[in-house]
N, C-alpha and C. Protein backbone atom coordinates (compact mmCIF):
# COMPACT_ATOMS: atom_id res chain seq x y z
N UNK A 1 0.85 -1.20 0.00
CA UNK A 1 0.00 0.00 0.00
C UNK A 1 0.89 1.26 0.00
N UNK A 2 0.81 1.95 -0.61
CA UNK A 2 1.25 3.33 -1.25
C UNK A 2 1.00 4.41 0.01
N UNK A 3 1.70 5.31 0.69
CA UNK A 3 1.67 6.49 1.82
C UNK A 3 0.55 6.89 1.49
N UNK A 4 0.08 7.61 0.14
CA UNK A 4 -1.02 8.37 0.20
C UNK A 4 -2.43 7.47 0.13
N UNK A 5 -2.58 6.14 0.21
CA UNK A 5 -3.34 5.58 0.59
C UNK A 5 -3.64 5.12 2.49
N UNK A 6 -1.80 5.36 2.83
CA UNK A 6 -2.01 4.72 4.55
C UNK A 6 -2.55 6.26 4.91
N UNK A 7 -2.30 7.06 4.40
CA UNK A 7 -2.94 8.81 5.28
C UNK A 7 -4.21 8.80 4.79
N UNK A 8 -4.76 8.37 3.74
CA UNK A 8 -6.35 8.14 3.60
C UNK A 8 -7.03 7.76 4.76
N UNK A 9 -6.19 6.49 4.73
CA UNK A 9 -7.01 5.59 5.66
C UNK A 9 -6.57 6.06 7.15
N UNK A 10 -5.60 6.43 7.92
CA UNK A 10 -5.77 7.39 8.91
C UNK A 10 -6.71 8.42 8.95
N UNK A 11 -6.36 9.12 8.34
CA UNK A 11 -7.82 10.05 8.23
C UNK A 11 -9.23 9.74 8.29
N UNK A 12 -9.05 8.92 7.69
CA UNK A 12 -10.58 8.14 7.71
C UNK A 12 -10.63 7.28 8.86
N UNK A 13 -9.95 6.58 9.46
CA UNK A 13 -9.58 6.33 11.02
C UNK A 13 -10.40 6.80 12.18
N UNK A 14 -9.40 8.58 11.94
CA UNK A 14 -9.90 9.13 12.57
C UNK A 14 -11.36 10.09 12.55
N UNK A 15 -11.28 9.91 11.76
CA UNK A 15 -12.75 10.89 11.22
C UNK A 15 -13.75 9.66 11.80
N UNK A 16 -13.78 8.34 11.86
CA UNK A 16 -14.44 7.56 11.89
C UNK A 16 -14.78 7.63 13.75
N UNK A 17 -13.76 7.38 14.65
CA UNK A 17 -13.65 7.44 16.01
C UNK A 17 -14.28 8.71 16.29
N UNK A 18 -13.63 9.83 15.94
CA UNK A 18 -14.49 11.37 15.99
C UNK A 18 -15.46 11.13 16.02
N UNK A 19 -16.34 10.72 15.03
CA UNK A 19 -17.69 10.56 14.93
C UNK A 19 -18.41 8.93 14.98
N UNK A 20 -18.12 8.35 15.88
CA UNK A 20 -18.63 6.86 16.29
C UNK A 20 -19.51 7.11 16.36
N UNK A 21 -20.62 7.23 17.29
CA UNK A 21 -21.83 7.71 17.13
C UNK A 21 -22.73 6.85 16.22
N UNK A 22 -22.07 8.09 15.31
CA UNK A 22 -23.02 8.24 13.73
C UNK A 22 -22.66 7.02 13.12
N UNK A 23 -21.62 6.68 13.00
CA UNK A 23 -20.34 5.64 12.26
C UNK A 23 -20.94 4.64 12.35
N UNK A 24 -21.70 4.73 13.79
CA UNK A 24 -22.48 3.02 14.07
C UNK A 24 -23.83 2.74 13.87
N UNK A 25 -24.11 3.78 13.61
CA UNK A 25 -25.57 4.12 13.42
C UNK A 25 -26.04 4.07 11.09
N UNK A 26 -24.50 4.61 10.89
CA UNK A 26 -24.35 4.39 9.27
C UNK A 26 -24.11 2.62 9.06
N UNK A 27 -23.77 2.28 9.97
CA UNK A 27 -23.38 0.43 9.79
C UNK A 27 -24.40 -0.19 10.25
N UNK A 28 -25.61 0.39 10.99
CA UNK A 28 -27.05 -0.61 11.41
C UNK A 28 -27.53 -0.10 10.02
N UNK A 29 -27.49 0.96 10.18
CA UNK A 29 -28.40 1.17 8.48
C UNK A 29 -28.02 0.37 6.94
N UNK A 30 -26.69 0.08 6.35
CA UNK A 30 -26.10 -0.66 6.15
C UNK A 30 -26.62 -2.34 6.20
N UNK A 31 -26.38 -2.76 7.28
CA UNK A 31 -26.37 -4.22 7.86
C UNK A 31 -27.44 -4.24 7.45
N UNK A 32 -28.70 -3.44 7.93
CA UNK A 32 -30.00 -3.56 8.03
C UNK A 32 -31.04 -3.67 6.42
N UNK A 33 -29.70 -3.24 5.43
CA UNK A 33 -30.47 -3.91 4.28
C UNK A 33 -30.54 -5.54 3.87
């Protein structure tokens, strides 16, 4: 995997933990199809 793919995915990491919450609430909705 290429750097500017591992800082994607950090970012998106963290953007993800930041907003758990929602994050888990976008994955019942998800699952739930």
């Amino acid at each position: 995997m290429d750097k500017a793919n591992c800082y994607c995915l950090n970012m998106l990491a963290r953007y993800c933990s930041r907003n758990a919450e929602s994050h888990s609430k976008v994955n019942k909705i998800i699952l739930s199809y």
